[in-house]
PDB file of N, CA and C in Angstrom:
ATOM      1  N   UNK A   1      14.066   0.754   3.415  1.00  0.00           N
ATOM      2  CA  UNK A   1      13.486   1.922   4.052  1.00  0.00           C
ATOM      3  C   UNK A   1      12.578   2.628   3.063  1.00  0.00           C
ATOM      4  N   UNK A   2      11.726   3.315   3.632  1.00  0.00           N
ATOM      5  CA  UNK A   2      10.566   3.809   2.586  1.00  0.00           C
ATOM      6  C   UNK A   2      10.229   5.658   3.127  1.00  0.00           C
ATOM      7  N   UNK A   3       9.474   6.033   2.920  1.00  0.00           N
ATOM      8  CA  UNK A   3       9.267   7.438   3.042  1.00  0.00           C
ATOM      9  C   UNK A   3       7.723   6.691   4.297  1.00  0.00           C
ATOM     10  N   UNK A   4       7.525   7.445   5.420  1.00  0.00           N
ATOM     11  CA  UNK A   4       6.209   6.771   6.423  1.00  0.00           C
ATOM     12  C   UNK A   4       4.970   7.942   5.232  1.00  0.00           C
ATOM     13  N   UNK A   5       4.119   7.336   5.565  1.00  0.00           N
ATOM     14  CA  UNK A   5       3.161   7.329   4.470  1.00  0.00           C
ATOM     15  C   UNK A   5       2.336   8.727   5.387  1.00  0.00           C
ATOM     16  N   UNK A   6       2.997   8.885   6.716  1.00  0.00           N
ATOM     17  CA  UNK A   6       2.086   9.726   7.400  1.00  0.00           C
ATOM     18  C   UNK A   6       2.704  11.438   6.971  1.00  0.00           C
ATOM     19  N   UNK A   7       3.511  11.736   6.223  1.00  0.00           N
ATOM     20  CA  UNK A   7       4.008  12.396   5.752  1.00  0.00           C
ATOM     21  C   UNK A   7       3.941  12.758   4.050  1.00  0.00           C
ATOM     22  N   UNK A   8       3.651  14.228   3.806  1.00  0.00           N
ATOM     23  CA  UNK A   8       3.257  14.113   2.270  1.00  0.00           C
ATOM     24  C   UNK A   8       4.514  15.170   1.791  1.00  0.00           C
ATOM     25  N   UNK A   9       4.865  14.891   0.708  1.00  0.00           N
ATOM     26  CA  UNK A   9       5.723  16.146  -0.066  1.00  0.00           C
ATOM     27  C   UNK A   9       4.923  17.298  -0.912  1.00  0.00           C
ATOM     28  N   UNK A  10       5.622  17.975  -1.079  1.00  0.00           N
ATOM     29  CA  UNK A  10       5.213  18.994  -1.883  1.00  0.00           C
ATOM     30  C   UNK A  10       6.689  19.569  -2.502  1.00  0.00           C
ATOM     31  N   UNK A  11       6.588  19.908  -4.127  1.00  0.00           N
ATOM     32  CA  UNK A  11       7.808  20.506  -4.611  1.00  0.00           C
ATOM     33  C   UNK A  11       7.054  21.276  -5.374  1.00  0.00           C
ATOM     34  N   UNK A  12       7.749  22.588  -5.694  1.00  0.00           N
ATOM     35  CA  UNK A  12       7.040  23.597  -6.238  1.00  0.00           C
ATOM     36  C   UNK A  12       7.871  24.653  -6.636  1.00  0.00           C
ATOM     37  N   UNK A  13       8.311  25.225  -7.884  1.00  0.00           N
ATOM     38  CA  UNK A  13       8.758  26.349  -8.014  1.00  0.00           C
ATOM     39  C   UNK A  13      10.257  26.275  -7.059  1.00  0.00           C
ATOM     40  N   UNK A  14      10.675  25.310  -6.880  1.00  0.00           N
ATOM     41  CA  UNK A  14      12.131  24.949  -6.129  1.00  0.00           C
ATOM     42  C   UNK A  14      11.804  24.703  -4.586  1.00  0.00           C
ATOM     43  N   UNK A  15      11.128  24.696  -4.167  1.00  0.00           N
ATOM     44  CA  UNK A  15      10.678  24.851  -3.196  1.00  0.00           C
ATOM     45  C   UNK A  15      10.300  23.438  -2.543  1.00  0.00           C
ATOM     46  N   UNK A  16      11.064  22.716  -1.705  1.00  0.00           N
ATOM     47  CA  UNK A  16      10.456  21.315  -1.271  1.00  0.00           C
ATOM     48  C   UNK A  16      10.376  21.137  -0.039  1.00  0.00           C
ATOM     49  N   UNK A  17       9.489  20.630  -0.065  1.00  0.00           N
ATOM     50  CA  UNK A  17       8.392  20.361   1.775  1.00  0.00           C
ATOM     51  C   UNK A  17       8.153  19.120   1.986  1.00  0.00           C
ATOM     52  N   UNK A  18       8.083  18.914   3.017  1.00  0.00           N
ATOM     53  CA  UNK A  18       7.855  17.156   3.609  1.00  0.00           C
ATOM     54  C   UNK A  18       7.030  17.754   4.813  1.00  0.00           C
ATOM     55  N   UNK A  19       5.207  18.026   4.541  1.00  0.00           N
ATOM     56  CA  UNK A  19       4.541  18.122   5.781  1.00  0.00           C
ATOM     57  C   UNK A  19       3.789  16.625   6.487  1.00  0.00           C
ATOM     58  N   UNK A  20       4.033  16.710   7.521  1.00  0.00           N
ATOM     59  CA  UNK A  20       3.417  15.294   8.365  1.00  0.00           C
ATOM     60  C   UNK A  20       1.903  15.654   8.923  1.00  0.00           C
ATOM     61  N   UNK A  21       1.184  14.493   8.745  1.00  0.00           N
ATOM     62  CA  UNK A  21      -0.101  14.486   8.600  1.00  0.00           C
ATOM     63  C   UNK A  21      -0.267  14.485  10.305  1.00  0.00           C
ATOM     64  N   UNK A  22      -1.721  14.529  10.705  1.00  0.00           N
ATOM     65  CA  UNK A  22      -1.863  14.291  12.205  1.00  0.00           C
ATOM     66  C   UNK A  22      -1.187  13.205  12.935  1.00  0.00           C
ATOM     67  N   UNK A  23      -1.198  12.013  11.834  1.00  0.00           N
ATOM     68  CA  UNK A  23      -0.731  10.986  12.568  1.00  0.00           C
ATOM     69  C   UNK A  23       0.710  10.921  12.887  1.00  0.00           C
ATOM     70  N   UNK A  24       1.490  11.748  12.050  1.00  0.00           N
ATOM     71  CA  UNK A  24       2.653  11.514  12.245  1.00  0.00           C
ATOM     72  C   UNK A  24       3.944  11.860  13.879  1.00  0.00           C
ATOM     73  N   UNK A  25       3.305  12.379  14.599  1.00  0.00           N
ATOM     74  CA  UNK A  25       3.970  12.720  15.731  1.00  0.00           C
ATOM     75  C   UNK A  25       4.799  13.365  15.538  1.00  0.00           C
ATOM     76  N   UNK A  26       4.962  14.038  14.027  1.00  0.00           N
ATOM     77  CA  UNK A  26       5.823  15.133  14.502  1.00  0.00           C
ATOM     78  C   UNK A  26       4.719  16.525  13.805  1.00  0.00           C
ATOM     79  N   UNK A  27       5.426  17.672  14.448  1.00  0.00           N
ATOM     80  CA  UNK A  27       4.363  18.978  14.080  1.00  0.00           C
ATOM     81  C   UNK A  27       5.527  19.959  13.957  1.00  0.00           C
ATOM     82  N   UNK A  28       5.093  20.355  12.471  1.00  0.00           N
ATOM     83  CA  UNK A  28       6.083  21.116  11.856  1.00  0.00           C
ATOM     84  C   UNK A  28       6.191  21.002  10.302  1.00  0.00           C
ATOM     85  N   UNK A  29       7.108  21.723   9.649  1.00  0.00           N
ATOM     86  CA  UNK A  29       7.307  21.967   8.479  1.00  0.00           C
ATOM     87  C   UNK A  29       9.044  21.594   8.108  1.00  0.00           C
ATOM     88  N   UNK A  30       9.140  20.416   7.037  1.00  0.00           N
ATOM     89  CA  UNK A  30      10.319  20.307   7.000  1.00  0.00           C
ATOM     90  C   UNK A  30      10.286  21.183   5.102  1.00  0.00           C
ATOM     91  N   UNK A  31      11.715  21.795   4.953  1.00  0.00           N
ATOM     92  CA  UNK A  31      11.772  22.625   4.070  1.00  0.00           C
ATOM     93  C   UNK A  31      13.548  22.374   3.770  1.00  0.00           C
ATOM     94  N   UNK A  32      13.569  22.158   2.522  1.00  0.00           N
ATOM     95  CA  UNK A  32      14.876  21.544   2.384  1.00  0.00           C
ATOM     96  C   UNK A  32      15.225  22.116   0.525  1.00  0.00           C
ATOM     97  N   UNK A  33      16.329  22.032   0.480  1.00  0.00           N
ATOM     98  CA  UNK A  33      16.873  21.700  -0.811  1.00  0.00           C
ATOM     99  C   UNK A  33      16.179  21.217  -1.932  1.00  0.00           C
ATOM    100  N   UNK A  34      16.967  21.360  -2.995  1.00  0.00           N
ATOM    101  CA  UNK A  34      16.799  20.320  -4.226  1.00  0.00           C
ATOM    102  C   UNK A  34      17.129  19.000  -4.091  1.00  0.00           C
ATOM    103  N   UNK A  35      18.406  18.770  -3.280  1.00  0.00           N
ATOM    104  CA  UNK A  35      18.911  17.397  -3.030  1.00  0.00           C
ATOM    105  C   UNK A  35      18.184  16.876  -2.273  1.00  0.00           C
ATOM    106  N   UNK A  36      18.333  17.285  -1.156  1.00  0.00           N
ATOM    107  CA  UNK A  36      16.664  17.005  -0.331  1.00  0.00           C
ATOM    108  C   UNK A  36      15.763  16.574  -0.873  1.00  0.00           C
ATOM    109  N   UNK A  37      14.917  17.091  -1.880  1.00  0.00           N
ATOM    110  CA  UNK A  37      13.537  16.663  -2.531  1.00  0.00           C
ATOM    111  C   UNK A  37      14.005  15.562  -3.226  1.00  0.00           C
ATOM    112  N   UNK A  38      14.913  15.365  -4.114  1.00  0.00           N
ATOM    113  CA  UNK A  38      15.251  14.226  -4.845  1.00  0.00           C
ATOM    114  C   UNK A  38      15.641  13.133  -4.022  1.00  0.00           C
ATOM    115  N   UNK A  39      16.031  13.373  -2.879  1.00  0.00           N
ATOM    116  CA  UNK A  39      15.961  12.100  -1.820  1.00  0.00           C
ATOM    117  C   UNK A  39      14.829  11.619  -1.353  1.00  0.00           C
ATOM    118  N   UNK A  40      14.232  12.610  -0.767  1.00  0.00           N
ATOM    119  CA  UNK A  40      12.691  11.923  -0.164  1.00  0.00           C
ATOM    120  C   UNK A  40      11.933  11.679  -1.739  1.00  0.00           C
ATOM    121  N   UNK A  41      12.045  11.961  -2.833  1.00  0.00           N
ATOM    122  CA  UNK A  41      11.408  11.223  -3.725  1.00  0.00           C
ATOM    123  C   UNK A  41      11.738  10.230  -3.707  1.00  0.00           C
ATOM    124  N   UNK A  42      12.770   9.798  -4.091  1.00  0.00           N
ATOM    125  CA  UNK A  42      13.568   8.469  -4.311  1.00  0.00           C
ATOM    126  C   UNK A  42      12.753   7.592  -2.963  1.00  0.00           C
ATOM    127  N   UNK A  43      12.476   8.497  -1.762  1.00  0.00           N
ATOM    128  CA  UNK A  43      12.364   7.368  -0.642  1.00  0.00           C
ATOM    129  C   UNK A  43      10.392   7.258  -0.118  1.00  0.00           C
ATOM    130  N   UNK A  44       9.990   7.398  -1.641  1.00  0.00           N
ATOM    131  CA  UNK A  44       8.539   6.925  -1.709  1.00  0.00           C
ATOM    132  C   UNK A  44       8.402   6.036  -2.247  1.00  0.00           C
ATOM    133  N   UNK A  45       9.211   4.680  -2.720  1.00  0.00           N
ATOM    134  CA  UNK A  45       9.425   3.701  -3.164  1.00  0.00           C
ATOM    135  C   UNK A  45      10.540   2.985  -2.095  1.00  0.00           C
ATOM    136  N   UNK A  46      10.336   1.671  -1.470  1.00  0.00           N
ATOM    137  CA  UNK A  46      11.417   0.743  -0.755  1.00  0.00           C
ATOM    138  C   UNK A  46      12.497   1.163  -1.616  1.00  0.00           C
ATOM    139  N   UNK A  47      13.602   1.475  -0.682  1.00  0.00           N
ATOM    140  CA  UNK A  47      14.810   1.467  -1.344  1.00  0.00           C
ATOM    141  C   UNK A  47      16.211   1.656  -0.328  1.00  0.00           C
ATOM    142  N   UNK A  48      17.343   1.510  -0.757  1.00  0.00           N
ATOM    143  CA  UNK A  48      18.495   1.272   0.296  1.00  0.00           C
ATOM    144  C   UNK A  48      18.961   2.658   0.410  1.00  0.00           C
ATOM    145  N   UNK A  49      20.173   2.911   1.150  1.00  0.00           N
ATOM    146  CA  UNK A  49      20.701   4.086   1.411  1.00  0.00           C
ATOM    147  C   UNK A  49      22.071   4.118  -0.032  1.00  0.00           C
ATOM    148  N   UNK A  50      22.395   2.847  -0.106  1.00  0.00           N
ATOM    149  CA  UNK A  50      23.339   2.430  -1.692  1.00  0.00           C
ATOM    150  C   UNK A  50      22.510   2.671  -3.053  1.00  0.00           C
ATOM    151  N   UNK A  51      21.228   2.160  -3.147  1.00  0.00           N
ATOM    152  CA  UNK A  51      20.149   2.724  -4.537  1.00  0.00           C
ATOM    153  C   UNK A  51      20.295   4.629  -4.397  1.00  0.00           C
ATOM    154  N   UNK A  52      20.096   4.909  -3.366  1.00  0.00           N
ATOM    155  CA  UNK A  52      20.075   6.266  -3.217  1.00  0.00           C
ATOM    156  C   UNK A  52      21.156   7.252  -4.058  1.00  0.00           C
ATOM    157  N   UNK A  53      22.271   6.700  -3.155  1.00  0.00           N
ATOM    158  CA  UNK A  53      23.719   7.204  -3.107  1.00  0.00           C
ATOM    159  C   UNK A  53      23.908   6.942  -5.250  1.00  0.00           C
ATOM    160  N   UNK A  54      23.779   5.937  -5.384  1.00  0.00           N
ATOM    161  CA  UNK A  54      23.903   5.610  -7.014  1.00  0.00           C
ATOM    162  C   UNK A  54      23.274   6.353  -7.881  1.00  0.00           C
ATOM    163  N   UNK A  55      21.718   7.018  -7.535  1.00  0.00           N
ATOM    164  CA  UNK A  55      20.679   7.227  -8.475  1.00  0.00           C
ATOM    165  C   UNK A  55      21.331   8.728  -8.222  1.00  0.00           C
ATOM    166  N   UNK A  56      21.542   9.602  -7.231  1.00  0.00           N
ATOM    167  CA  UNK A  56      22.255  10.836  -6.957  1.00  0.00           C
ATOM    168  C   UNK A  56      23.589  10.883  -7.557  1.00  0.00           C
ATOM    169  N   UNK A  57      24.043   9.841  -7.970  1.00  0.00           N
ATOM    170  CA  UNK A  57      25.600   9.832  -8.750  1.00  0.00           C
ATOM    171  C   UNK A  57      25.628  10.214 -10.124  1.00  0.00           C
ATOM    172  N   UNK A  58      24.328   9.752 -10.872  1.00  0.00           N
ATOM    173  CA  UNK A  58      23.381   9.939 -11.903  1.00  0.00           C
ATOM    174  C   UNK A  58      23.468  11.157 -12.484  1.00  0.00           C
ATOM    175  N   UNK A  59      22.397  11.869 -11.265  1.00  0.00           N
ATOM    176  CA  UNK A  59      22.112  13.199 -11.225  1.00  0.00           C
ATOM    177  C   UNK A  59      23.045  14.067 -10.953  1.00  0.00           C
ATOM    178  N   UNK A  60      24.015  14.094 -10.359  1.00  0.00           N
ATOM    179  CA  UNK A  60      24.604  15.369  -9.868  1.00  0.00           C
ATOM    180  C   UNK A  60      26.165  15.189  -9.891  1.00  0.00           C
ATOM    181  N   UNK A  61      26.805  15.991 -10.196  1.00  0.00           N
ATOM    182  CA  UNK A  61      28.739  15.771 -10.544  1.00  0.00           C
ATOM    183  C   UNK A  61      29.720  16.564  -9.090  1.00  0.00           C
ATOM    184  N   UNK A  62      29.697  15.263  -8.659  1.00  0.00           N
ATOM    185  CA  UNK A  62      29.806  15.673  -7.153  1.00  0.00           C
ATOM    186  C   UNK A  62      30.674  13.881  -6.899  1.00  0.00           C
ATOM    187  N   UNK A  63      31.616  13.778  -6.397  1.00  0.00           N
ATOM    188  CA  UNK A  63      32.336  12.533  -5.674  1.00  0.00           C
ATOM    189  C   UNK A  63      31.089  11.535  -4.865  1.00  0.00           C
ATOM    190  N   UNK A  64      31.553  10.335  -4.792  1.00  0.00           N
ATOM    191  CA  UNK A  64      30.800   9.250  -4.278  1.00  0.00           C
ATOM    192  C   UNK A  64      31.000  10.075  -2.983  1.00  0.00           C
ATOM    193  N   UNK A  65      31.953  10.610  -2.357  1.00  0.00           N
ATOM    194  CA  UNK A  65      31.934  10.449  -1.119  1.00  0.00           C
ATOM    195  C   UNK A  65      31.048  11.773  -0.204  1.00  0.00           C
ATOM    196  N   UNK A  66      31.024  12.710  -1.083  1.00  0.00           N
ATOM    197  CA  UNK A  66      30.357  13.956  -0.833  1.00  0.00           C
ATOM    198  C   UNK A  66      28.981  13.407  -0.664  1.00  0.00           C
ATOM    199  N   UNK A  67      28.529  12.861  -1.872  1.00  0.00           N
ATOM    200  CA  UNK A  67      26.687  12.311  -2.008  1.00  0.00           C
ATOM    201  C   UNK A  67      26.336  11.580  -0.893  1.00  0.00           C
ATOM    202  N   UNK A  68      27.549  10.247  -0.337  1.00  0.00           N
ATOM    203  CA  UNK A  68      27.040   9.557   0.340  1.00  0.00           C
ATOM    204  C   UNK A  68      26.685  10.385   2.116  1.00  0.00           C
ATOM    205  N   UNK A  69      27.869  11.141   2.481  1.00  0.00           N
ATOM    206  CA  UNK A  69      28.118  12.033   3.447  1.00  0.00           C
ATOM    207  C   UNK A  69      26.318  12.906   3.218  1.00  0.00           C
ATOM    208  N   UNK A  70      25.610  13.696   2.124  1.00  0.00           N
ATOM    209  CA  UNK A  70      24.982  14.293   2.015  1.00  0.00           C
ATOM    210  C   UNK A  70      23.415  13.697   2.533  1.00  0.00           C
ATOM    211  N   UNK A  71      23.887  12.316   1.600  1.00  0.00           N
ATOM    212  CA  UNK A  71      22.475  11.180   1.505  1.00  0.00           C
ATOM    213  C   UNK A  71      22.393  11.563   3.477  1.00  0.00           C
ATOM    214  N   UNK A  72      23.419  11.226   4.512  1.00  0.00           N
ATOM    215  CA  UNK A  72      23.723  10.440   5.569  1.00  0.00           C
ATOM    216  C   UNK A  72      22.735  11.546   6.105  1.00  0.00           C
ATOM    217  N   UNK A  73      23.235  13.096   6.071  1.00  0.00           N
ATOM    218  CA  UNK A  73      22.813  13.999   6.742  1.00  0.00           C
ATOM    219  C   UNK A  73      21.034  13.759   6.533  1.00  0.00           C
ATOM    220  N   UNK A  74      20.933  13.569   5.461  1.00  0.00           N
ATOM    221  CA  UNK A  74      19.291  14.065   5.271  1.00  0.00           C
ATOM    222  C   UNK A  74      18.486  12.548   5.760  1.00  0.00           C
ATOM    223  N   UNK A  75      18.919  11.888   5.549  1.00  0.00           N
ATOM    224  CA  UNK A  75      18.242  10.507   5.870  1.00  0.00           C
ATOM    225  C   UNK A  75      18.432  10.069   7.714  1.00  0.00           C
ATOM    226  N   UNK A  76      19.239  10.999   8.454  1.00  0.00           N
ATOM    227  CA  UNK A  76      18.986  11.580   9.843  1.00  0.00           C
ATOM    228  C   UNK A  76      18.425  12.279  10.440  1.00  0.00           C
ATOM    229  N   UNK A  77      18.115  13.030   9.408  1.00  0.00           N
ATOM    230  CA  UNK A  77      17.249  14.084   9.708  1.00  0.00           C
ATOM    231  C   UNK A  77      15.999  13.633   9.830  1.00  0.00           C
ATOM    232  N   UNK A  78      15.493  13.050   8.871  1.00  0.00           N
ATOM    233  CA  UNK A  78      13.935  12.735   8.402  1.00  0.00           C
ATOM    234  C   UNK A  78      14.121  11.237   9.753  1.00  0.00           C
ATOM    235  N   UNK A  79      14.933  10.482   9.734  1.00  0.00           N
ATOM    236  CA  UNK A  79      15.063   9.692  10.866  1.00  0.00           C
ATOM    237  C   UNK A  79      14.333  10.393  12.093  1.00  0.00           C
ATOM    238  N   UNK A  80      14.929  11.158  12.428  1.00  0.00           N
ATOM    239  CA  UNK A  80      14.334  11.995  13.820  1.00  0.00           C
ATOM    240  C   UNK A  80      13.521  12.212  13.923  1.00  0.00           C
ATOM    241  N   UNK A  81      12.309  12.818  12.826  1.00  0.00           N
ATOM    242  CA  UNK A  81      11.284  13.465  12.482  1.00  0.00           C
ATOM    243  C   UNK A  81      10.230  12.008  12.869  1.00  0.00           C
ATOM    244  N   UNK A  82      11.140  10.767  12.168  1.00  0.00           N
ATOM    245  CA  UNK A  82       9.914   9.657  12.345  1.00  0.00           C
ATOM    246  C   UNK A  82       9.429   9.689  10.664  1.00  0.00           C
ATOM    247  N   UNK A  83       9.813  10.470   9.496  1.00  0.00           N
ATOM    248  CA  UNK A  83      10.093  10.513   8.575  1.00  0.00           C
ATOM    249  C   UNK A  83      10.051   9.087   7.356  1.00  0.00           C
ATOM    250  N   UNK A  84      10.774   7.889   7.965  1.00  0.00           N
ATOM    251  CA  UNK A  84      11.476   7.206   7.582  1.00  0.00           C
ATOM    252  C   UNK A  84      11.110   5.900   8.053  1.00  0.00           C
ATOM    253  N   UNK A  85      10.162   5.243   7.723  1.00  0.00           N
ATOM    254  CA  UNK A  85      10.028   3.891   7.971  1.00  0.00           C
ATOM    255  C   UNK A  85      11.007   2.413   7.685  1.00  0.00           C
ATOM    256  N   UNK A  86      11.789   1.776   8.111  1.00  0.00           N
ATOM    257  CA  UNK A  86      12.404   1.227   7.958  1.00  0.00           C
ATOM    258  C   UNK A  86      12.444  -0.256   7.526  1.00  0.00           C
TER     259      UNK A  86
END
């Protein structure tokens, strides 16, 4: 799965955005977390929902099972949006 290319990020001053371009069919502003941003980074490069869950194990002192539960929520989210090329 990859990040759809019709969608751009922005992080700033803590602040992280995932706006979708015309093409993307969706219209709106997604606005999320820190964990958030470090996910959709991670998912501008092909990568699994397990690379994810690992590289966040890395970063943050939190149980496998919390991250993976966390990864699930946000990678549904952006699912819906059309976000998420597969």
């Amino acid at each position: 799965m990859k990040l759809n290319p019709d969608f751009i990020t922005y992080n700033k001053d803590g602040d992280h955005l995932l706006v979708p371009t015309g093409n993307a069919g969706f219209s709106g502003l997604v606005k999320g977390n820190k964990t958030m941003g470090d996910i959709v980074d991670l998912l501008k490069e092909e990568t699994t929902k397990e690379k994810i869950v690992a590289a966040m194990l890395e970063k943050y002192d939190a149980t496998e099972e919390i991250i993976s539960r966390d990864v699930d929520k946000v990678l549904v989210e952006l699912r819906k949006i059309g976000a998420i090329v597969e």
